[in-house]
C-alpha atoms as a PDB file:
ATOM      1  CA  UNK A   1     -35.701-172.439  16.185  1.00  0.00           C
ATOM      2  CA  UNK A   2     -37.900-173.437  13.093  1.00  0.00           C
ATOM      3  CA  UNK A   3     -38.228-170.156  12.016  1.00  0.00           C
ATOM      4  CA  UNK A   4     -34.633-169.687  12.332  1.00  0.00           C
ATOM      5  CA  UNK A   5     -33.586-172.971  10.241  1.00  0.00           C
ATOM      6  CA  UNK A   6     -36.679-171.342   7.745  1.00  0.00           C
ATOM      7  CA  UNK A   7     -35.236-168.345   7.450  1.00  0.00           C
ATOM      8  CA  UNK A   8     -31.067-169.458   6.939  1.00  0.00           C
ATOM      9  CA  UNK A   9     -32.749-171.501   3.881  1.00  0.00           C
ATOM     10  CA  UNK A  10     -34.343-168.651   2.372  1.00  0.00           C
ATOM     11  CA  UNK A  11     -31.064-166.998   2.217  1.00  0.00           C
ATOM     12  CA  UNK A  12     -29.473-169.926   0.226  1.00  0.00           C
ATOM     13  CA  UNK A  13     -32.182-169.065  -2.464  1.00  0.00           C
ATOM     14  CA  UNK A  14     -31.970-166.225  -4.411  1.00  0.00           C
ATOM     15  CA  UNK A  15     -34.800-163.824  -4.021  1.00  0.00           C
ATOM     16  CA  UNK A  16     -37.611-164.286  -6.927  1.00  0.00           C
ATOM     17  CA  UNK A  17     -38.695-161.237  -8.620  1.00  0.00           C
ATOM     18  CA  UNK A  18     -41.733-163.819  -9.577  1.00  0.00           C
ATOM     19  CA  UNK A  19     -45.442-164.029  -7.996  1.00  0.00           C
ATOM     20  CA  UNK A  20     -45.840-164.773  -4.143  1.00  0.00           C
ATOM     21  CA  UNK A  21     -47.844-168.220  -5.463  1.00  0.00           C
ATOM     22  CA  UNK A  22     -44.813-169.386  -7.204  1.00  0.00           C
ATOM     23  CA  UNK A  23     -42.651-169.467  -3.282  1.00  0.00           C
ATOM     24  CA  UNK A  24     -43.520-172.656  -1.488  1.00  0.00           C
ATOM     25  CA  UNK A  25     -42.715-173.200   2.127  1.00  0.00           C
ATOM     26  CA  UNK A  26     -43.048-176.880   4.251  1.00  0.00           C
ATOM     27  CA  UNK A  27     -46.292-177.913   5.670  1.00  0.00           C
ATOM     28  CA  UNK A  28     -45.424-181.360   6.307  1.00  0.00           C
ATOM     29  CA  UNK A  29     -42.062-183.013   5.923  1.00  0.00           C
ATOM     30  CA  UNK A  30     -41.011-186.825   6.010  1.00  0.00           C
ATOM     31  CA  UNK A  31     -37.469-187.846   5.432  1.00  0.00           C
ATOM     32  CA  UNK A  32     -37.038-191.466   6.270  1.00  0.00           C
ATOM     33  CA  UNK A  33     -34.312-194.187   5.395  1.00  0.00           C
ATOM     34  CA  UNK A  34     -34.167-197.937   5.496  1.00  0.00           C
ATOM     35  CA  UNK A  35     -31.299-200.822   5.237  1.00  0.00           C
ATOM     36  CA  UNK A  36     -31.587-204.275   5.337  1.00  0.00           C
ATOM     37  CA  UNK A  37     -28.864-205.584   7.831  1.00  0.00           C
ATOM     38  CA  UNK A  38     -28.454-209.065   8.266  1.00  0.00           C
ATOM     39  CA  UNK A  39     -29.404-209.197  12.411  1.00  0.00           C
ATOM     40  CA  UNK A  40     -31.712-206.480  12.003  1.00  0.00           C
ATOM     41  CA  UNK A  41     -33.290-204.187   9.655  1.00  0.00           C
ATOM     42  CA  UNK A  42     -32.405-200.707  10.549  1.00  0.00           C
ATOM     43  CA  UNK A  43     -35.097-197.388   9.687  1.00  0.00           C
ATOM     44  CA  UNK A  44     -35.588-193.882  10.976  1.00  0.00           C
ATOM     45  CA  UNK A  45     -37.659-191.178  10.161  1.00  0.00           C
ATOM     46  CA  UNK A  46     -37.391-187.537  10.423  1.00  0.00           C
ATOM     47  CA  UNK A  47     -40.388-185.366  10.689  1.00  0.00           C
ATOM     48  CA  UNK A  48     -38.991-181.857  11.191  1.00  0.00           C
ATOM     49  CA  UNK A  49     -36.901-180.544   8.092  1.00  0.00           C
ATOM     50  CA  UNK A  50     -37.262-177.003   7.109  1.00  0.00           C
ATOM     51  CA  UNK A  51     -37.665-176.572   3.318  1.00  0.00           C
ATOM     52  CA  UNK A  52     -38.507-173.785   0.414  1.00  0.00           C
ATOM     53  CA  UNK A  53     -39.118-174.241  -3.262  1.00  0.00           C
ATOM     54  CA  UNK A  54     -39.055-171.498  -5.575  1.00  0.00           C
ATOM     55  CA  UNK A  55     -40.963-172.856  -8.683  1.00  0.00           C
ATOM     56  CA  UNK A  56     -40.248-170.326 -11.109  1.00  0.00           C
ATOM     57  CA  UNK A  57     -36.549-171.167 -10.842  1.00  0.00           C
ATOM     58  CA  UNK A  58     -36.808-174.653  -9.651  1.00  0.00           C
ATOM     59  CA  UNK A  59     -34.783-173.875  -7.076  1.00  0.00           C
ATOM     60  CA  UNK A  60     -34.979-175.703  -3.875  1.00  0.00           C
ATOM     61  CA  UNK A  61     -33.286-176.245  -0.240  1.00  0.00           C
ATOM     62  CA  UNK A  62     -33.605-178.217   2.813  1.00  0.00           C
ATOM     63  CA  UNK A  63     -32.474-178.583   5.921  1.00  0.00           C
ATOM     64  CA  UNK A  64     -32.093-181.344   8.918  1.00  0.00           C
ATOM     65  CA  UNK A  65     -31.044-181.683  12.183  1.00  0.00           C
ATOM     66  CA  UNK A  66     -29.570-185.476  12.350  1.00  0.00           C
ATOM     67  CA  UNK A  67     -30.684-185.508  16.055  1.00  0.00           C
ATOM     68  CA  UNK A  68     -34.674-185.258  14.679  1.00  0.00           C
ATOM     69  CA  UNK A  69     -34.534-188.890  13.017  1.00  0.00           C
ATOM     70  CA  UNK A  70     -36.637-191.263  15.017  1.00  0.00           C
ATOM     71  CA  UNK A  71     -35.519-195.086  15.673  1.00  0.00           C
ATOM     72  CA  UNK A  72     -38.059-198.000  17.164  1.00  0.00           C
ATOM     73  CA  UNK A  73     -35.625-198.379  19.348  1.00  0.00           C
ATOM     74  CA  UNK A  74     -34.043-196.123  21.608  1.00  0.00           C
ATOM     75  CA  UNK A  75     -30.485-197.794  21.611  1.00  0.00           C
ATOM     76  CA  UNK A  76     -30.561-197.712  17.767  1.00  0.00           C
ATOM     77  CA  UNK A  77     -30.764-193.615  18.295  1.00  0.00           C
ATOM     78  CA  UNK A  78     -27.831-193.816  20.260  1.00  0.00           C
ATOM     79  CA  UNK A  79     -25.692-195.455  17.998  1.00  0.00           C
ATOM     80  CA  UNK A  80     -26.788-193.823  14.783  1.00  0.00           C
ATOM     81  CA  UNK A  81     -26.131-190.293  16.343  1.00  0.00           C
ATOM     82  CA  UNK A  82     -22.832-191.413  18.785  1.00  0.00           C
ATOM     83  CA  UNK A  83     -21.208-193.749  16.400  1.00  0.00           C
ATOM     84  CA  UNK A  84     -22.159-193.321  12.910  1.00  0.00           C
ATOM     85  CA  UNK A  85     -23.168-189.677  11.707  1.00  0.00           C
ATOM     86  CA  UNK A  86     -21.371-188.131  14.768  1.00  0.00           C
ATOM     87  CA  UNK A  87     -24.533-185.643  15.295  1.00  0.00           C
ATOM     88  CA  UNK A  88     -22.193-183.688  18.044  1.00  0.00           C
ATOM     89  CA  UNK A  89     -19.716-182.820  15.407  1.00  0.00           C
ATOM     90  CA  UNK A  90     -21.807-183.078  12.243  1.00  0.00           C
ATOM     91  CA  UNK A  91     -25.243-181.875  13.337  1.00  0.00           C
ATOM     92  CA  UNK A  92     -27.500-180.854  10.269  1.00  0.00           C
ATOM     93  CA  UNK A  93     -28.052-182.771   6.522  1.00  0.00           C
ATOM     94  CA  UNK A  94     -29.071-180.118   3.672  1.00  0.00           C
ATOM     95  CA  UNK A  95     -29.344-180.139  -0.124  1.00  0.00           C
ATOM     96  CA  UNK A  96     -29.572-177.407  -2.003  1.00  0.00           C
ATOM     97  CA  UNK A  97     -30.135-177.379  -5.997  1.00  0.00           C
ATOM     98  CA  UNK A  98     -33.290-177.798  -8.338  1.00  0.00           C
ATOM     99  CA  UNK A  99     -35.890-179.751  -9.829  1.00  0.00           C
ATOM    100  CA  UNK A 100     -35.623-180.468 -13.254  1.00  0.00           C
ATOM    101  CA  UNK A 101     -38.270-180.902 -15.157  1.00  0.00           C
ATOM    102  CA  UNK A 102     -41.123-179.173 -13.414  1.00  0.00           C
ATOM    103  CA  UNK A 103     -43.666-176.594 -14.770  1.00  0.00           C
ATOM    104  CA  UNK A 104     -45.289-174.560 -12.352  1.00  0.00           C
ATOM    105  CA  UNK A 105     -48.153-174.191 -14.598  1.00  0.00           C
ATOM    106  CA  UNK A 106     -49.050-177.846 -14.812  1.00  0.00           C
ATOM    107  CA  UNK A 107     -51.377-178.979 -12.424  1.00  0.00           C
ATOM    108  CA  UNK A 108     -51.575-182.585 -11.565  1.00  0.00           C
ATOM    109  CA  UNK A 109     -48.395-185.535 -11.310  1.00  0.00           C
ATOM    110  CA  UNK A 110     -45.122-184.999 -12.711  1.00  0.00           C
ATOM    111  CA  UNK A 111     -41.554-186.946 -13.197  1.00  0.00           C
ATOM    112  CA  UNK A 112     -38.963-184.691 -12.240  1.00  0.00           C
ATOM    113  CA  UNK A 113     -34.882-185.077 -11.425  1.00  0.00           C
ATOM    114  CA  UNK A 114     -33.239-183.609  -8.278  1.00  0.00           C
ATOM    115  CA  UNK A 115     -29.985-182.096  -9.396  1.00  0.00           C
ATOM    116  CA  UNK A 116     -27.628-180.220  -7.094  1.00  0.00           C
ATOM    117  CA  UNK A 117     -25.414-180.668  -3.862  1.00  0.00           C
ATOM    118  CA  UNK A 118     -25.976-182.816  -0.730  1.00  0.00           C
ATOM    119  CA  UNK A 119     -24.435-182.484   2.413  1.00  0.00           C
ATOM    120  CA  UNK A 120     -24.198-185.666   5.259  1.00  0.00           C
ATOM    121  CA  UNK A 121     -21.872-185.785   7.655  1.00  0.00           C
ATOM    122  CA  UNK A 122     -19.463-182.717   6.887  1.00  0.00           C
ATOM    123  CA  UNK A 123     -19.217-184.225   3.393  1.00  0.00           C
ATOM    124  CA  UNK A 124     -20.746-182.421   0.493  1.00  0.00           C
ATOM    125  CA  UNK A 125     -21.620-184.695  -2.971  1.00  0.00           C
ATOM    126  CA  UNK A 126     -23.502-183.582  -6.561  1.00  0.00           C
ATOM    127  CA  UNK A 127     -26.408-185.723  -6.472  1.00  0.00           C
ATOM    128  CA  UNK A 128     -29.026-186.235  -9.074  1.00  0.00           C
ATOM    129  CA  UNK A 129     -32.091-188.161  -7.750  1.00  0.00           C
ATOM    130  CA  UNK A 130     -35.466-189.083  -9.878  1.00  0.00           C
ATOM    131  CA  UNK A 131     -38.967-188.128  -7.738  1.00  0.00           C
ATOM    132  CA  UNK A 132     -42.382-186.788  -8.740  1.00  0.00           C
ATOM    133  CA  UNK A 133     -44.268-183.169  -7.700  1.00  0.00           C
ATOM    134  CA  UNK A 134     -47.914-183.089  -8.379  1.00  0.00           C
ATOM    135  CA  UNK A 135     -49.604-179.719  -8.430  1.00  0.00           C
ATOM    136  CA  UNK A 136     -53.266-179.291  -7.178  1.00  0.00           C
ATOM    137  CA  UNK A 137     -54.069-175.573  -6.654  1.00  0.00           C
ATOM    138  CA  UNK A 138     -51.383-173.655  -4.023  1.00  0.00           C
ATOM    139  CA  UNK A 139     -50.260-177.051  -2.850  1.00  0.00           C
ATOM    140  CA  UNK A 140     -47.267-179.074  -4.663  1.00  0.00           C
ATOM    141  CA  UNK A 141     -46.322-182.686  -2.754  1.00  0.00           C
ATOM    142  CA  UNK A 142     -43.030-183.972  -3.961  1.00  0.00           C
ATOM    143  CA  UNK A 143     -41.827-187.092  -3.236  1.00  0.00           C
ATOM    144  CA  UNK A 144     -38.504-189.379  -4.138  1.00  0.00           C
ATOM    145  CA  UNK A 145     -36.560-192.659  -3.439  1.00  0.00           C
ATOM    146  CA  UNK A 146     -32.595-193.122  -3.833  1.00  0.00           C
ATOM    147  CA  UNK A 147     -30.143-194.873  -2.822  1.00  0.00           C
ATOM    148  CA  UNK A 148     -27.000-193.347  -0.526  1.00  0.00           C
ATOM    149  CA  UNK A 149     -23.773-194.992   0.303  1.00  0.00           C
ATOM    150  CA  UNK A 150     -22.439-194.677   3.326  1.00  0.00           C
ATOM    151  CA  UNK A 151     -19.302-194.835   2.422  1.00  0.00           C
ATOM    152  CA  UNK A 152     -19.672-191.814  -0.079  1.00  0.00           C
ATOM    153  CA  UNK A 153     -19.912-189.579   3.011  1.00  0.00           C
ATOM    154  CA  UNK A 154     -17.251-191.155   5.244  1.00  0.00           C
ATOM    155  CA  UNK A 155     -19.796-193.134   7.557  1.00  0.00           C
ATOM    156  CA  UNK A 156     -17.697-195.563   8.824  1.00  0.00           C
ATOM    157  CA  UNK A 157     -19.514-198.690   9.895  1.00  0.00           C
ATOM    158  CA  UNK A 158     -17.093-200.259  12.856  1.00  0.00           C
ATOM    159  CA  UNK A 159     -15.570-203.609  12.135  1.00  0.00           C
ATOM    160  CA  UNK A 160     -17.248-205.744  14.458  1.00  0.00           C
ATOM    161  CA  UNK A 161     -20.280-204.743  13.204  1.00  0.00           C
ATOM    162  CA  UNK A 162     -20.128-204.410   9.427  1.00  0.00           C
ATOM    163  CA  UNK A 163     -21.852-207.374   8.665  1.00  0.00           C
ATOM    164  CA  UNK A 164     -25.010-206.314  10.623  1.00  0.00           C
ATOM    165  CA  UNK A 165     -24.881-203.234   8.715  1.00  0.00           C
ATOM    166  CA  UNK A 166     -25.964-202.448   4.925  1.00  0.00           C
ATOM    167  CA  UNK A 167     -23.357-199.797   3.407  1.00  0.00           C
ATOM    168  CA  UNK A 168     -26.097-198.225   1.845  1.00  0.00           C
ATOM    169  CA  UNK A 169     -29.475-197.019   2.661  1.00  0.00           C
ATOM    170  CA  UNK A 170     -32.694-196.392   0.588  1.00  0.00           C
ATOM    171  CA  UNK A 171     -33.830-193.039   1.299  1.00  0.00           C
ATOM    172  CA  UNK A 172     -37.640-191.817   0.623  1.00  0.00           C
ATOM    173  CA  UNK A 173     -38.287-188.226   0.746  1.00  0.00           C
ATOM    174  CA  UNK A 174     -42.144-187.173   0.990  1.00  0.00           C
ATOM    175  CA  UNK A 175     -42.751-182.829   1.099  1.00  0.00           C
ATOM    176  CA  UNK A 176     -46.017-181.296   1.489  1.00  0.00           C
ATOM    177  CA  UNK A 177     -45.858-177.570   0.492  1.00  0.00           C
ATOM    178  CA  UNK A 178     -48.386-175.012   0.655  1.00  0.00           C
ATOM    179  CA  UNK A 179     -47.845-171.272  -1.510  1.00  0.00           C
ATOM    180  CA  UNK A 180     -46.372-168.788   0.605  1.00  0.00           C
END
């Protein structure tokens, strides 16, 4: 299944005439989120997103299955995926654009923008997003914190609980990649 998510993201990129060290794949992935509801702070975290950077274009995609993001508490899973992002009907997250800003041949820490489209619950948004890659050798780590409404892709919170709710979410995005 990995390998099948891998491989539909590698078609969204166009292929690089480039060297092989310049095509990164995911070694480790962490996509988590966090709102501060009034009852009860509310935070998940996803593990298993399928990813490829091209760093001679700055191209990049990624891929999630909403299903894959892990609550404390069990009920919390429920909800998010029954009531809120509909996983049944909506079941993956992507983006797909590039980092701005990057040079491949710099090695150590960089500032760098994420500019392209993101996709959440059948909705799809431009996005531009401020993060960091830092280069050491064949491995790049990229990282990034943002802000998402809910709202901006038609989450609807239900009325009886809206106050427990924040209509937004902080997002932090932490990619390992190793050279493929």
């Amino acid at each position: 299944m990995r390998f099948t998510i891998l491989f539909s993201i590698s078609l969204l990129l166009t292929g690089s005439r480039g060297f092989a060290q310049q095509r990164f794949v995911l070694e480790q992935s962490s996509i988590s989120f966090h709102s501060d509801g009034v009852i009860e702070d509310i935070a998940a975290t996803n593990t298993n997103v399928s990813s490829i950077f091209d760093a001679s274009k700055g191209e990049i995609a990624y891929l999630l299955n909403m299903k894959d993001f892990q609550f404390p508490k069990k009920l919390m899973q429920v909800h998010f995926n029954e009531k809120y992002v509909e996983s049944e009907k909506y079941p993956r997250a992507s983006f797909e654009g590039k980092i701005v800003g990057f040079d491949p041949a710099v090695e150590g820490l960089q500032q760098v923008n994420a500019v392209g489209r993101m996709t959440i619950h059948g909705v799809t948004k431009d996005v531009q997003f401020p993060g960091t890659v830092e280069r050491k050798g064949g491995m790049l780590a990229m990282k990034a914190n943002f802000i998402l409404k809910l709202q901006d892709y038609a989450i609807k919170v239900p009325q009886i609980v809206w106050q427990n709710i924040a209509q937004q979410v902080e997002v932090t995005v932490d990619f390992n990649y190793r050279a493929q």
